[in-house]
Protein backbone atom coordinates (compact mmCIF):
# COMPACT_ATOMS: atom_id res chain seq x y z
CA UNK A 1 5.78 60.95 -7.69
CA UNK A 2 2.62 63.08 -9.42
CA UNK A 3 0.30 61.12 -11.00
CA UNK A 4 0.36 61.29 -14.84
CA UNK A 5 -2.70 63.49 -16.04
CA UNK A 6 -5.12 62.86 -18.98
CA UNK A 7 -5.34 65.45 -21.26
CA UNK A 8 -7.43 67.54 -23.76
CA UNK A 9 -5.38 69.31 -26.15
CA UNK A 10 -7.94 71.52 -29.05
CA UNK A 11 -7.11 73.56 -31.56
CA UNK A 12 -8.79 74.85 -34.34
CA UNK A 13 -6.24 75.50 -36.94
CA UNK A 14 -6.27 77.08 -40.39
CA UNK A 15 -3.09 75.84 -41.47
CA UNK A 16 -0.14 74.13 -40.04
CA UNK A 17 2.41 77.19 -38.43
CA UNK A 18 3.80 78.51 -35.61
CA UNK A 19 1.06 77.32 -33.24
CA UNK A 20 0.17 74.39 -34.59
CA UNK A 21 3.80 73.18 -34.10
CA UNK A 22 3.88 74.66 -30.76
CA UNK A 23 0.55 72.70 -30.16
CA UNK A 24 1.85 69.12 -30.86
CA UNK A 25 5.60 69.72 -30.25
CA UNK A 26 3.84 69.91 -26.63
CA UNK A 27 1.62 66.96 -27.21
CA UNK A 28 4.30 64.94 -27.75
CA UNK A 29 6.53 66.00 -24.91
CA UNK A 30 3.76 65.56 -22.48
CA UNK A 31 3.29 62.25 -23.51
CA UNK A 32 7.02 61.31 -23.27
CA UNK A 33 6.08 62.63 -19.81
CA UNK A 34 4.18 59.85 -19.14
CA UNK A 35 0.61 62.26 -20.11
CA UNK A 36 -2.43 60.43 -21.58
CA UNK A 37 -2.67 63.23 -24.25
CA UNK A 38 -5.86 63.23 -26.76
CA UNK A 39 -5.50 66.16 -29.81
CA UNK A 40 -8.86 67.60 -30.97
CA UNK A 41 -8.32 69.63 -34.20
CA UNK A 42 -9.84 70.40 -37.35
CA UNK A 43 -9.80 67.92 -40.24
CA UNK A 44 -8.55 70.44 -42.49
CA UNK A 45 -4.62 70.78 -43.30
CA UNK A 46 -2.29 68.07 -42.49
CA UNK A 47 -2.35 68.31 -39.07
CA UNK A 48 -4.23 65.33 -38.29
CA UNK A 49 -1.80 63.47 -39.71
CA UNK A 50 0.93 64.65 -38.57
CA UNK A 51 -0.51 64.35 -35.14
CA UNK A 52 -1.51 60.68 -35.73
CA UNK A 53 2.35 59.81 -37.37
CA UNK A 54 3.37 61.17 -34.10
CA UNK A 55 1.94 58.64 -32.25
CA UNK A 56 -0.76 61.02 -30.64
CA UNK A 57 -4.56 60.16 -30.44
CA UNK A 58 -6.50 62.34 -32.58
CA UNK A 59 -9.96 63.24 -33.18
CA UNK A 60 -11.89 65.25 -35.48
CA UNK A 61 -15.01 66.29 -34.96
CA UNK A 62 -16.47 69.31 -36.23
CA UNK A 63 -15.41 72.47 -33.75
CA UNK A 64 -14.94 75.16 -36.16
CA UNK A 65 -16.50 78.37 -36.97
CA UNK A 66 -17.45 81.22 -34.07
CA UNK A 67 -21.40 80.54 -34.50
CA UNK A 68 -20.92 76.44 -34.22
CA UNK A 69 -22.95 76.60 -31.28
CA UNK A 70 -22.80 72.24 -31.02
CA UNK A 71 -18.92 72.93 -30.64
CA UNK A 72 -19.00 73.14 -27.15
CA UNK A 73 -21.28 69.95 -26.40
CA UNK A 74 -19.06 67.62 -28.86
CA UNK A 75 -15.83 69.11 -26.91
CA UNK A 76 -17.79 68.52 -23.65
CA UNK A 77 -18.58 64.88 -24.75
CA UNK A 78 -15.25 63.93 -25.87
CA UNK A 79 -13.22 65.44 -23.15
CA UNK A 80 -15.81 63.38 -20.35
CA UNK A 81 -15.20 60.25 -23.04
CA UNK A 82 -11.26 60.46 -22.07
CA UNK A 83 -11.26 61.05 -18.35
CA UNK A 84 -9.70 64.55 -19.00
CA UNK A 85 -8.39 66.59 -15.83
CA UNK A 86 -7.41 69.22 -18.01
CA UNK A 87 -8.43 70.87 -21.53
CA UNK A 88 -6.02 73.17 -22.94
CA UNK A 89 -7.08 75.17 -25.70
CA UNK A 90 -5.10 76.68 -28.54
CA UNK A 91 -6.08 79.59 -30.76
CA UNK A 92 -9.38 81.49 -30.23
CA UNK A 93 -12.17 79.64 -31.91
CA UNK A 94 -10.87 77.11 -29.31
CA UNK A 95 -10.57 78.95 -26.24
CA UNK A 96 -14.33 79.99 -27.02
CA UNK A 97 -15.57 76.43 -27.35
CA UNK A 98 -13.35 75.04 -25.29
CA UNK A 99 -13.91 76.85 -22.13
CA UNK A 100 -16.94 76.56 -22.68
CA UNK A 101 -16.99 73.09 -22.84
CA UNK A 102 -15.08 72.67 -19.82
CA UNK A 103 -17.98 74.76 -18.01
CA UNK A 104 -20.41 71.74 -18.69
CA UNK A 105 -18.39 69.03 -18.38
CA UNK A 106 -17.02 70.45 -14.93
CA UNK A 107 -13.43 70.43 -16.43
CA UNK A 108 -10.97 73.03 -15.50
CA UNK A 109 -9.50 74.54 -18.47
CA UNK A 110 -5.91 76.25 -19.93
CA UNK A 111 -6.31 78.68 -22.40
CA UNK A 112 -2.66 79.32 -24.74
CA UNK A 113 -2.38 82.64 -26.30
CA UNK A 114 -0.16 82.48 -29.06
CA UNK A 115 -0.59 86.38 -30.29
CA UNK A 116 -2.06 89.81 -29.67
CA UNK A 117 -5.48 88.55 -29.11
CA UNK A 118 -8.73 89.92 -27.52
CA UNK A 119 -9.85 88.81 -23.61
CA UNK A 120 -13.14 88.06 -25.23
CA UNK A 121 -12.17 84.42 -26.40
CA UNK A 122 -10.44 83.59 -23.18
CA UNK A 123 -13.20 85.23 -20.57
CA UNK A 124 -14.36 81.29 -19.24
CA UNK A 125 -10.84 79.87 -18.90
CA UNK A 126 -9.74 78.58 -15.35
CA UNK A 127 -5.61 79.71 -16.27
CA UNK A 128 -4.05 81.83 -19.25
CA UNK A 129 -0.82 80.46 -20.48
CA UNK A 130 0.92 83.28 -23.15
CA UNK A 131 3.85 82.74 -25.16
CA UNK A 132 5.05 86.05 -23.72
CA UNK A 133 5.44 88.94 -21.81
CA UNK A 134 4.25 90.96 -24.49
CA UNK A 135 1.41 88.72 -25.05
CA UNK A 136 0.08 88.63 -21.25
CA UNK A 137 0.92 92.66 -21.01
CA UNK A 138 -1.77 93.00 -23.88
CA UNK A 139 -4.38 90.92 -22.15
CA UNK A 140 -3.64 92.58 -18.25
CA UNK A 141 -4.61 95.95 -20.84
CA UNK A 142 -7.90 94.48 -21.91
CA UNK A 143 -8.93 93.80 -17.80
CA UNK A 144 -7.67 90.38 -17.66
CA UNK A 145 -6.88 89.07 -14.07
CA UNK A 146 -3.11 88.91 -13.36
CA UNK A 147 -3.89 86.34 -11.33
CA UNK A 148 -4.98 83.50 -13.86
CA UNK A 149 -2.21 84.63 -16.69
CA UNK A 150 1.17 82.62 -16.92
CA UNK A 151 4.10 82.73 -19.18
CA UNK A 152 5.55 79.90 -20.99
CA UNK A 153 7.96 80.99 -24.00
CA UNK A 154 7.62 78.58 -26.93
CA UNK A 155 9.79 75.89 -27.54
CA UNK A 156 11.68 74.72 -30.71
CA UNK A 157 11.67 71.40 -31.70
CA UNK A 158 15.60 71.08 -32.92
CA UNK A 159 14.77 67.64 -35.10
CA UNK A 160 13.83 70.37 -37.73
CA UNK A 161 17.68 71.89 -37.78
CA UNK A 162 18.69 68.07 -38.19
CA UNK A 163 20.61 67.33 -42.05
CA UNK A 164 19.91 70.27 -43.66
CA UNK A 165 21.15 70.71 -47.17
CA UNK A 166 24.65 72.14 -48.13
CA UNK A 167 23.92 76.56 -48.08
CA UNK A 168 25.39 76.45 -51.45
CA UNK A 169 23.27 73.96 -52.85
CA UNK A 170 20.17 75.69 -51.77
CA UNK A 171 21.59 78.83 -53.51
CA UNK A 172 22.54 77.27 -55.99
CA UNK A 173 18.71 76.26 -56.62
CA UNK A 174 17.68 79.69 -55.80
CA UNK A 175 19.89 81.25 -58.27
CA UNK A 176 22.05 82.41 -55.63
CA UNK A 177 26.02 83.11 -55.94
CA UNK A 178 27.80 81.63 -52.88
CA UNK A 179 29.45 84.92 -52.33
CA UNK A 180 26.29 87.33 -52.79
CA UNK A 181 24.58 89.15 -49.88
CA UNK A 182 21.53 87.19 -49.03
CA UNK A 183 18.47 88.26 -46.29
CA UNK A 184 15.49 86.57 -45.62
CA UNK A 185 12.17 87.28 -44.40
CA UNK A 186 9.85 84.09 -43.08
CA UNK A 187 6.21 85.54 -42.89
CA UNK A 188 2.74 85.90 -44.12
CA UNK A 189 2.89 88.02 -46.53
CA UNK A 190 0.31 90.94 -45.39
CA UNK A 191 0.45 94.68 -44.56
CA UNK A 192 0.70 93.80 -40.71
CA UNK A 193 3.94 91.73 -41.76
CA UNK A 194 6.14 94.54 -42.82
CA UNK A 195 7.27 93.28 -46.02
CA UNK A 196 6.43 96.60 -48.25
CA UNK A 197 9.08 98.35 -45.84
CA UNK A 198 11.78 95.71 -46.68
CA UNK A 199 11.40 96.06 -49.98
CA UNK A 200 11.88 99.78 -50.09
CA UNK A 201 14.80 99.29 -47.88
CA UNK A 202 16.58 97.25 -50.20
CA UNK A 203 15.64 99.61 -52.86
CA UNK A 204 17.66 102.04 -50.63
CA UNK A 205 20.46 99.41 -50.18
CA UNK A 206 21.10 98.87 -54.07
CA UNK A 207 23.88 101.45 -54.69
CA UNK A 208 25.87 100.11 -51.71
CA UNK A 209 24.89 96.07 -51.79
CA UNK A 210 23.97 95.66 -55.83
CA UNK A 211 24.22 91.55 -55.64
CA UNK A 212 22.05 91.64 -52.40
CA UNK A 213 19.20 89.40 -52.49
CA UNK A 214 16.06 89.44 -50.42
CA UNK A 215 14.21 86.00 -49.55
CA UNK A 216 10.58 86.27 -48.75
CA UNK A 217 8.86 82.65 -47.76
CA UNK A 218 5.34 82.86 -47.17
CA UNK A 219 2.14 83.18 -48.94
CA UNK A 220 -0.43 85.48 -48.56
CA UNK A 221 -2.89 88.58 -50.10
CA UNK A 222 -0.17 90.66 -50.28
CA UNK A 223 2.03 88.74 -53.02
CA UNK A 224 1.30 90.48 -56.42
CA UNK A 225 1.25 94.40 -54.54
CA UNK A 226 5.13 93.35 -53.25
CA UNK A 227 6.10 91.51 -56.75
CA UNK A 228 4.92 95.05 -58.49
CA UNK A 229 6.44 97.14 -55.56
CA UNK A 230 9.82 95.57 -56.16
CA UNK A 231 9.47 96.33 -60.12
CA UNK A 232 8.86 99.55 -59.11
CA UNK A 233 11.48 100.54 -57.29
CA UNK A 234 14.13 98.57 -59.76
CA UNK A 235 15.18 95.67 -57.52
CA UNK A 236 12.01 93.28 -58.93
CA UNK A 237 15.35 90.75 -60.32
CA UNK A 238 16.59 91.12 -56.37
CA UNK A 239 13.46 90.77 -54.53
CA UNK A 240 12.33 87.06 -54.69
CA UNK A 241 8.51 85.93 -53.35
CA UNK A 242 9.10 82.25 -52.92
CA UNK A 243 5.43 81.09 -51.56
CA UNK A 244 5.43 78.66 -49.18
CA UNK A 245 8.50 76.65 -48.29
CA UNK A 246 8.15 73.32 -46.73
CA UNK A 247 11.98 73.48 -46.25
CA UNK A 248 12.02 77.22 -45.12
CA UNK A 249 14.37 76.37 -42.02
CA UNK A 250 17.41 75.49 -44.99
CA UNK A 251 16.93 78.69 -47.13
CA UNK A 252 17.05 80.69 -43.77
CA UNK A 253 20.40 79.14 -43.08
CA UNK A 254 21.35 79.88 -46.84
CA UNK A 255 20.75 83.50 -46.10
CA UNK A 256 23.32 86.29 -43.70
CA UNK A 257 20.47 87.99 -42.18
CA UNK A 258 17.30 86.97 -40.99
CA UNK A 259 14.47 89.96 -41.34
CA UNK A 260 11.22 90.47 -39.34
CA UNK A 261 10.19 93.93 -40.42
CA UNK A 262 6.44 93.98 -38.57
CA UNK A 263 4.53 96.79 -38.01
CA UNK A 264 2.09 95.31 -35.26
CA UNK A 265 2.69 92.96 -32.03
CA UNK A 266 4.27 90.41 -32.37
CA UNK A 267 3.03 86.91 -30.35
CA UNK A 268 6.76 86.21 -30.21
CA UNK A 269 8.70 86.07 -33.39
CA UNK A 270 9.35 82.95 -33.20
CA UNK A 271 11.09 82.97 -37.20
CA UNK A 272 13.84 85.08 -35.13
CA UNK A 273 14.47 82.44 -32.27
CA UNK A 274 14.65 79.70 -35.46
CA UNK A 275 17.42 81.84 -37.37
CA UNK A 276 18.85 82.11 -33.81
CA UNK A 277 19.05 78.50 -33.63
CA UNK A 278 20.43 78.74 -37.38
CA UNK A 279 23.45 81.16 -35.92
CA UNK A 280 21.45 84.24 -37.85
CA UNK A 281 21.43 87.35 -36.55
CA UNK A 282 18.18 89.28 -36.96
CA UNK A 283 16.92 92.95 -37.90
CA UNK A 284 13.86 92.61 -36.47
CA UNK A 285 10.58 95.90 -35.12
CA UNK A 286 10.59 97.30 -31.98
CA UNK A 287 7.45 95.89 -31.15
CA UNK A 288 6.36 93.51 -27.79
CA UNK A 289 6.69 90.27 -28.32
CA UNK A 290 9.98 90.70 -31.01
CA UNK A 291 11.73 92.17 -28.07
CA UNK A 292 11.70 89.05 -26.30
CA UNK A 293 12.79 87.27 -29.19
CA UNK A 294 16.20 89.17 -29.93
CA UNK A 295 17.74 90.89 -27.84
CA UNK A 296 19.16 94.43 -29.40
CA UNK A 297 22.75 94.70 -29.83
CA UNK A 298 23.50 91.47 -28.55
CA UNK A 299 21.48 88.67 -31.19
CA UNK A 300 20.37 91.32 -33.50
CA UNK A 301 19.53 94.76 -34.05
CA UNK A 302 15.89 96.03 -33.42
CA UNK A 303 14.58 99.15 -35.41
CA UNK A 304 11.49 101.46 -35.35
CA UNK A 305 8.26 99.90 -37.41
CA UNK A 306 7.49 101.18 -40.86
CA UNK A 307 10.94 103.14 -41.32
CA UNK A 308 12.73 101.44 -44.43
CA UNK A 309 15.74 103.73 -43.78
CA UNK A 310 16.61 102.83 -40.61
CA UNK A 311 15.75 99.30 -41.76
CA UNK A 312 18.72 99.64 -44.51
CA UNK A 313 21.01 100.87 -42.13
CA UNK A 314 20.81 98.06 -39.66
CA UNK A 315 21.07 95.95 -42.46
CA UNK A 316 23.99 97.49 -44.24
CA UNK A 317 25.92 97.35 -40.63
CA UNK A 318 25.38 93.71 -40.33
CA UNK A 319 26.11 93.13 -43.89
CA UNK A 320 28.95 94.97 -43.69
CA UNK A 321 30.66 93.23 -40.66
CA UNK A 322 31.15 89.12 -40.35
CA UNK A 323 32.81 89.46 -37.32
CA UNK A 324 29.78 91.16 -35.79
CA UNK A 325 27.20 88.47 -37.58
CA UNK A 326 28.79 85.73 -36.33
CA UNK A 327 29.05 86.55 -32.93
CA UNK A 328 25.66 87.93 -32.60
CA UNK A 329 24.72 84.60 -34.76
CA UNK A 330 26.25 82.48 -31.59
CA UNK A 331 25.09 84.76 -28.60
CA UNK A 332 21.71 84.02 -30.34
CA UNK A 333 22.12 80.16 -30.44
CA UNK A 334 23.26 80.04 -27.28
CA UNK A 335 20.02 81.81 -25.77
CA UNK A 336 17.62 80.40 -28.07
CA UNK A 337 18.97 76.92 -26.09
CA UNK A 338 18.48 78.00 -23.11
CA UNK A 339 15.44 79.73 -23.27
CA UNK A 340 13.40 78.33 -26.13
CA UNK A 341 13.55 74.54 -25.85
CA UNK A 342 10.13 72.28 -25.80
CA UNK A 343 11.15 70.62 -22.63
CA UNK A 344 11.55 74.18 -20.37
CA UNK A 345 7.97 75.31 -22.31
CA UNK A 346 6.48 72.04 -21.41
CA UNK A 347 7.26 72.33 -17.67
CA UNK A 348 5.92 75.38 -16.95
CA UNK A 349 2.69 74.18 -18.81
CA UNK A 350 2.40 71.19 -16.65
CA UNK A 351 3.13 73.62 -13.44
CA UNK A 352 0.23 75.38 -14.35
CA UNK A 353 -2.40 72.08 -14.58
CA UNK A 354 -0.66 71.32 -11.13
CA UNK A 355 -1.16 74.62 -9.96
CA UNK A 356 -5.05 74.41 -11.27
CA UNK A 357 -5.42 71.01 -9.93
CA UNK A 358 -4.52 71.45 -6.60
C-alpha cells in the first residue's frame, strides 16, 4: 500500500468561488484518503473557516500581494514545519510564492491552473495540473513544457444539490410565475462575462417569450451599466441583477435554461457542469474551456461569442421544446457524474505527487 503523504495546500484567494471550492473540496478528499493535509490561505473571506469547520488544519499567515517578497520564506518555513512532500499551489499569487518556496525548502511543488492564465506565475513549479484541455492548450501556447502539464477536470461536491427548496417557492420569492420562462446566468458580472449580450438577446426574445425572465447572480463592476442596459432596451422589469446568492445552486434549478454567454476563455465553466448536475441544459460561447463543459447538441447548445442573435435563437429553440430540455438536462447529469466528481479529480491529483515523487 503507498504511504499516505503530507501535504501543503496554498491559496491566495479573493473571495470564496469556483477555486476556492475546488481547493478544499480536494483538501478534504485527500484527507479522507488517509493525506496529512495543511491549508495555507489568506485570512480574508470565510475561507478559513470554512476550511477549519471542515476539519482541515489551517494557517494564515500573511502570503498575499505580488511584491510580498517574505511570502516565500513564511511558505518555506511552514511547509518544512509540517514535513510536507508536496506543496500544491492554487491561483497565481500562489504559484509565484509557492514555487518559490518549494525552491528553498527543497520541496517539489504542483502548481493548479484554474483559468486562462500566464506561464509567468507557474515558471518554478516541478508539475502543472489544469482544470482543462483548454487551460493546458493556453499554457503549451505561452512555451510551457508538455512534459510537466497534467489534466485533472474539477470535481463537484454533490452535498451542495442536497434539500434544495421547492422551484416554486424560490419563484415564488423571486416574483416568478410557476409557468413563466425563466434563464439564468451564474457569473461575475464584467465585460469578459458576456452578460451585455444576454441582455440584448432577450431584448430580441420579447415579442416571442414576453413573460421570460432572465436571472443574473453575481456581483461585480458591471451591475449599474446592465441594470441601465436592460431599461434601455425595455425588458429592465424582465432582466433581474440579483448580487450575490449564497443559495445560487436553488435559483439555477428554479430556472429552464442555464446561460454562460462569455466572450473570453473559459477555465472550465464550471456554472454549466452545476446546472448539468441540476438536469439544465445550457446555451453556453464557443470558447476553450466551455467546450469541455457542454457538449453541443447533446447537454446544450454552444453559440459564437458576442452575437446576441444567435444567442436568442438557441434560446428560443430550447425554450420552445421540453422534450429537447429534458433530455439534454439528463444526458448532462449523467456526464457531469461521470466526469466531474471530486473523487475522479482527486485521483489524478494524487497520480501526479506519485508521479513527482518517484
Amino acid at each position: 500500500m503507498l504511504r499516505p503523504l503530507s501535504i501543503l495546500l496554498v491559496i491566495t484567494q479573493r473571495r470564496y468561488s469556483g477555486a476556492e471550492r475546488i481547493c478544499l473540496a480536494l483538501c478534504e478528499e485527500l484527507q479522507r484518503r488517509g493525506h496529512r493535509v495543511t491549508l495555507l490561505c489568506k485570512q480574508n473571506g470565510n475561507m478559513p473557516e470554512i476550511a477549519s469547520q471542515a476539519g482541515i488544519d489551517v494557517r494564515t499567515p500573511a502570503i498575499s500581494g505580488k511584491l510580498n517578497l517574505l511570502a516565500p520564506r513564511r511558505i518555506a518555513t511552514l511547509a518544512r514545519e509540517v514535513r510536507a512532500d508536496i506543496i500544491h499551489t492554487h491561483l497565481s499569487t500562489a504559484a509565484l510564492w509557492g514555487t518559490l518556496a518549494g525552491r528553498l525548502a527543497g520541496i517539489p511543488v504542483v502548481a493548479h491552473v484554474h483559468a486562462m492564465n500566464s506561464k509567468l506565475y507557474y515558471q518554478f513549479a516541478d508539475r502543472i495540473v489544469t482544470c482543462s484541455a483548454g487551460v493546458k492548450q493556453h499554457l503549451l501556447t505561452q512555451g510551457v513544457a508538455e512534459r510537466i502539464v497534467r489534466v485533472a477536470y474539477n470535481g463537484i461536491d454533490l452535498r451542495r444539490f442536497e434539500g434544495l427548496p421547492d422551484r416554486a417557492q424560490v419563484r415564488a420569492v423571486l416574483g416568478i410565475s410557476p409557468t413563466s420562462p425563466a434563464i439564468v446566468c451564474v457569473a461575475h458580472l464584467s465585460a469578459k462575462k458576456g452578460q451585455e449580450f444576454l441582455i440584448r438577446a432577450v431584448a430580441l426574445l420579447r415579442g416571442r417569450w414576453p413573460e421570460l425572465h432572465c436571472l443574473l447572480v453575481g456581483e461585480g463592476i458591471m451591475a449599474d451599466q446592465l441594470r441601465s442596459l436592460a431599461g434601455e432596451l425595455g425588458v429592465g422589469d424582465r432582466v433581474h441583477l440579483l448580487g450575490f446568492r449564497s443559495d445560487a445552486v436553488a435559483i439555477v434549478n428554479a430556472a429552464d435554461v442555464a446561460v454562460l454567454p462569455s466572450i473570453a476563455k473559459e477555465g472550465l465553466g464550471l456554472v454549466l457542469v452545476e446546472a448539468a448536475l441540476l438536469e439544465k441544459p445550457a446555451v453556453a460561447s464557443n470558447a476553450p474551456g466551455i467546450d469541455e463543459a457542454l457538449q453541443d447538441g447533446i447537454t446544450g447548445l454552444l453559440v459564437p461569442p458576442g452575437d446576441p442573435q444567435r444567442l436568442a435563437d438557441a434560446l428560443d429553440r430550447l425554450l420552445a421544446d421540453e422534450n429537447l430540455r429534458r433530455n439534454m438536462g439528463r444526458a448532462g447529469r449523467q456526464r457531469a457524474l461521470e466526469t466531474f466528481t471530486i473523487p475522479a479529480m482527486t485521483e489524478a491529483v494524487e497520480a501526479v505527487y506519485r508521479e513527482l515523487l518517484a
